[in-house]
Protein backbone atom coordinates (compact mmCIF):
# COMPACT_ATOMS: atom_id res chain seq x y z
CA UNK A 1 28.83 -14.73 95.35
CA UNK A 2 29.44 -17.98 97.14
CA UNK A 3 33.39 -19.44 96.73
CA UNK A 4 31.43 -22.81 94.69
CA UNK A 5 30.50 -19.96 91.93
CA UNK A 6 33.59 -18.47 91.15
CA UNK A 7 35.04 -19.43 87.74
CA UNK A 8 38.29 -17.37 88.30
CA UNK A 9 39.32 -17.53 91.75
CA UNK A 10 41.30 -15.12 93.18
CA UNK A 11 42.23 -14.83 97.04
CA UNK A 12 39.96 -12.82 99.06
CA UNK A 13 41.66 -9.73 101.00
CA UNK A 14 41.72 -9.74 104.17
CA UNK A 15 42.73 -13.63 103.35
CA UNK A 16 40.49 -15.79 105.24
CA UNK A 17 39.20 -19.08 105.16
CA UNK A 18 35.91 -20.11 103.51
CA UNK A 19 33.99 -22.78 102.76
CA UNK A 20 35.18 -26.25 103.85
CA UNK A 21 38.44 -24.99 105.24
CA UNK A 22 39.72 -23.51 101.94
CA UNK A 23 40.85 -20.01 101.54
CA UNK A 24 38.20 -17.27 100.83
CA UNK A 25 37.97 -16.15 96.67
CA UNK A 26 36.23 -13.78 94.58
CA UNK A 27 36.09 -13.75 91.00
CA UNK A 28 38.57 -12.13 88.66
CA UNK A 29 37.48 -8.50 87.71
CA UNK A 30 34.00 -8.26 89.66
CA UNK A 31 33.12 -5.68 91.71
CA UNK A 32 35.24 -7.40 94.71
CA UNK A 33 38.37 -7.83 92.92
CA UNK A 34 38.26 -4.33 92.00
CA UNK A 35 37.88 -3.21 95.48
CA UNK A 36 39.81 -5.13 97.15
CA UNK A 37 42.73 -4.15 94.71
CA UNK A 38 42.04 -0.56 95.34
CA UNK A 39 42.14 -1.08 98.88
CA UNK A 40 45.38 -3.26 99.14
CA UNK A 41 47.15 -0.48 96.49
CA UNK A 42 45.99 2.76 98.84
CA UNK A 43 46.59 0.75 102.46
CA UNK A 44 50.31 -0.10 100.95
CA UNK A 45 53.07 2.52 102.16
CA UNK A 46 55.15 3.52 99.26
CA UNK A 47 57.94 1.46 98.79
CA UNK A 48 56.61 -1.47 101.53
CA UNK A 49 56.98 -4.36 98.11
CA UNK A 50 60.77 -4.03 96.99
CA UNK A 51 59.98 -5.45 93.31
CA UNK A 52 57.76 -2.76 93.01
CA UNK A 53 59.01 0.23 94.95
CA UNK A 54 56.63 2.39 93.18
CA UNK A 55 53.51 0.15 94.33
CA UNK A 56 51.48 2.02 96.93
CA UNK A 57 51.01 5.28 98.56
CA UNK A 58 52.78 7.99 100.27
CA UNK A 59 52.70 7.89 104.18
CA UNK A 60 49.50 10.65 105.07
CA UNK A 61 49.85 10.29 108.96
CA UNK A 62 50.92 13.91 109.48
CA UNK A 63 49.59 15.52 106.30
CA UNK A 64 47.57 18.56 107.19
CA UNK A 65 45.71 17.94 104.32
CA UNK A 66 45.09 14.17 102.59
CA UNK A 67 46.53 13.87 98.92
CA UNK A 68 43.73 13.06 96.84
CA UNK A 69 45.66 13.26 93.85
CA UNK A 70 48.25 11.08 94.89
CA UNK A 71 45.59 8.31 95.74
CA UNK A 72 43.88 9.06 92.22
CA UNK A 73 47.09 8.72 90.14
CA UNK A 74 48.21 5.32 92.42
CA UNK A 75 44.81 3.96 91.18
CA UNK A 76 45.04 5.03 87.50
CA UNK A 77 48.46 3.71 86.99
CA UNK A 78 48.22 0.55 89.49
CA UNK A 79 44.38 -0.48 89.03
CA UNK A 80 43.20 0.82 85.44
CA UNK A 81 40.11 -1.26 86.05
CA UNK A 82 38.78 0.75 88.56
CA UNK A 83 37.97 4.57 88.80
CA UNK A 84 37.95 6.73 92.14
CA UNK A 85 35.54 9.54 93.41
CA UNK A 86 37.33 11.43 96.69
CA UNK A 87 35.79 13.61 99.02
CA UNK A 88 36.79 15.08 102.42
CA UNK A 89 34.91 16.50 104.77
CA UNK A 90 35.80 17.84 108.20
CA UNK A 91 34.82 16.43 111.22
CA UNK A 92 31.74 17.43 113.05
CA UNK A 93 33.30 17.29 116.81
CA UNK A 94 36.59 17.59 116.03
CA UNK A 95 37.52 20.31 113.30
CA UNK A 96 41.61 19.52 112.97
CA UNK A 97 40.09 15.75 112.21
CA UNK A 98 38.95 15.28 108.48
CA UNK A 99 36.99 11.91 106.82
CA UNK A 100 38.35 10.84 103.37
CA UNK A 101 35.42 9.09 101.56
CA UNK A 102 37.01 7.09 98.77
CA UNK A 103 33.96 5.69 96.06
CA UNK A 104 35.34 2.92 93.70
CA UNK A 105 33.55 2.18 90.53
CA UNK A 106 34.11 -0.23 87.79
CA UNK A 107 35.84 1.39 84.53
């Protein structure tokens, strides 16, 4: 979707200029939107927005194990639009390193 077709603009994430030196968009509650709200909520340490404190998730750098659950209930309570399939699967060269596939969908 070009930035001339959207009817509800809002600001693309990463932000970014497009077209004619104007900031990047993408319409309210398409695809996009969805994702990119899903990705800003689960790239957000917990507690990083002080009027929200609850907003984001819990820091996973030395978790043995990623908490799938904890991204899945971030997403139901912050982005009820959008629904989550996880999956993890260990690496191929590296065993102690895992891959966290996160699928959003449209709910």
């Amino acid at each position: 979707m070009t930035d001339s077709a959207v009817l509800v603009p809002h600001l693309a994430w990463p932000l970014r200029l497009g077209v004619g030196n104007t900031f990047a968009t993408v319409e309210q509650d398409s695809d996009d939107d969805i994702m990119q709200g899903v990705l800003v909520l689960l790239s957000t340490p917990l507690g990083r927005q002080i009027e929200l404190p609850d907003y984001g998730m819990p820091d996973q750098t030395f978790s043995v194990t990623p908490d799938l659950d904890a991204a899945a209930d971030a997403v139901a309570a912050w982005q009820p639009r959008a629904t989550i399939d996880t999956s993890v699967q260990v690496d191929t060269f590296d065993e102690l390193a895992q891959r966290v596939q996160i699928v959003v969908g449209n709910a």
